[in-house]
Protein backbone atom coordinates (compact mmCIF):
# COMPACT_ATOMS: atom_id res chain seq x y z
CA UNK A 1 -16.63 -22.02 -12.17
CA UNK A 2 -13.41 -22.17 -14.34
CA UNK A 3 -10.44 -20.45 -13.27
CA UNK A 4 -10.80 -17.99 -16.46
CA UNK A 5 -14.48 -16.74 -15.41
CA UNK A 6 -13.23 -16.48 -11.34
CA UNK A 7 -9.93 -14.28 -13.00
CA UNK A 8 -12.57 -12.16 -14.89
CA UNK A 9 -15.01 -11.95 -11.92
CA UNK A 10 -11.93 -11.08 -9.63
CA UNK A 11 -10.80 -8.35 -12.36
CA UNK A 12 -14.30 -6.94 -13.06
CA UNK A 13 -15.02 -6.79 -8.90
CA UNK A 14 -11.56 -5.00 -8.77
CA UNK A 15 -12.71 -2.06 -11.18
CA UNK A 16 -16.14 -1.86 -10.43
CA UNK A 17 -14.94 -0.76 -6.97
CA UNK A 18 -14.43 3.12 -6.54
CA UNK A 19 -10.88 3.93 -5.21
CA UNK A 20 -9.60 7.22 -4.97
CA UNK A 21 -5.98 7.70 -6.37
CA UNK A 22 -4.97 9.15 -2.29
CA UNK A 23 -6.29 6.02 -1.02
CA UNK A 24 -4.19 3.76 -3.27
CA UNK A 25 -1.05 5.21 -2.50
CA UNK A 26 1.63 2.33 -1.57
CA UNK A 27 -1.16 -0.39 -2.39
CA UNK A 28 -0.55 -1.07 -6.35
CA UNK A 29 3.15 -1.71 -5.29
CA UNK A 30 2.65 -4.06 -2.37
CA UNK A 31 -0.24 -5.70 -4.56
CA UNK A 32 2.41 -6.66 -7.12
CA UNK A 33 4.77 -7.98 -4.72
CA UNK A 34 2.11 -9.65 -2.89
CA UNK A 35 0.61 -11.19 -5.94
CA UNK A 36 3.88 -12.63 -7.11
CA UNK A 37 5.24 -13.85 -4.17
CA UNK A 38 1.21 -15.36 -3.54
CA UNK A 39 1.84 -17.00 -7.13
CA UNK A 40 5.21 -18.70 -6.14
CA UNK A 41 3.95 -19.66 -2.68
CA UNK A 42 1.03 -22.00 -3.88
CA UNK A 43 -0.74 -20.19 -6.75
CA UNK A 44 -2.21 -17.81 -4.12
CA UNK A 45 -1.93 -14.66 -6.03
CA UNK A 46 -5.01 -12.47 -5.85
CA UNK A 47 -4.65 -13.20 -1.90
CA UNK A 48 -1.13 -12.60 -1.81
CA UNK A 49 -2.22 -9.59 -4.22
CA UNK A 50 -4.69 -8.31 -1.42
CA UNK A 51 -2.65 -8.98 1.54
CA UNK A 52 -0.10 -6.77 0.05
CA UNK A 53 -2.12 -3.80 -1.32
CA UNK A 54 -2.63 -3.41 2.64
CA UNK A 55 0.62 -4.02 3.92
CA UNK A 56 1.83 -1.50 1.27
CA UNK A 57 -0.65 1.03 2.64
CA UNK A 58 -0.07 0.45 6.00
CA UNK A 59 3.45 1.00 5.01
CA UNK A 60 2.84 4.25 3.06
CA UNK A 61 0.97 5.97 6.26
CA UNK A 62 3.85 4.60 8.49
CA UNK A 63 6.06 6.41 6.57
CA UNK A 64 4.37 9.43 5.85
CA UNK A 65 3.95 9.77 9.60
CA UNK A 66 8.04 9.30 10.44
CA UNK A 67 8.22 12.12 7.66
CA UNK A 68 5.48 14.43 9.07
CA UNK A 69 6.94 13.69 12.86
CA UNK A 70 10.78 14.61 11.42
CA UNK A 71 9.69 17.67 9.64
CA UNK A 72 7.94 19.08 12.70
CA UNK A 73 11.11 18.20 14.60
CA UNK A 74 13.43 20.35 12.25
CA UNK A 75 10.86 23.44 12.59
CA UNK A 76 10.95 23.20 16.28
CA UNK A 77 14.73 22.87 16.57
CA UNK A 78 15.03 26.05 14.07
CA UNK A 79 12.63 28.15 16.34
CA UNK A 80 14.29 26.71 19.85
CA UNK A 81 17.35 30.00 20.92
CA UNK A 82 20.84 29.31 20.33
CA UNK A 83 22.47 29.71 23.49
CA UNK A 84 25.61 31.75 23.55
């Protein structure tokens, strides 16, 4: 198989797939990154391109955690007395 009919496979594989926009969140951007630094590392980028879709999500719920774990910090602190 040429490389132009494994790119089209790759693509057509990619959309054919059903992803919900939630469950993409943080993976387009680490796919990008991952996919060029896959391409300057050895012409490896649709690995590099999936490696970083997940560290990119993996990222996203990391962060979205810190922020859910801070804002439930900041109510507590608001409810907890002053003391005089």
């Amino acid at each position: 198989m040429n490389k132009l009919a494994a790119t089209g496979f790759a693509a057509a594989l990619a959309f054919a797939v059903p992803i919900s926009s939630a469950g993409a969140v943080g993976c387009v951007s680490g796919a990008i990154a991952g996919g060029v630094a896959g391409h300057y590392a050895g012409h490896h980028g649709v690995l590099g391109a999936m490696g970083g879709c997940i560290a990119g999500h993996e990222l996203h719920k990391k962060q979205k955690a810190a922020r859910k774990l801070k804002q439930q910090q900041q109510t507590t602190a608001k409810m907890q007395p002053q003391p005089q």
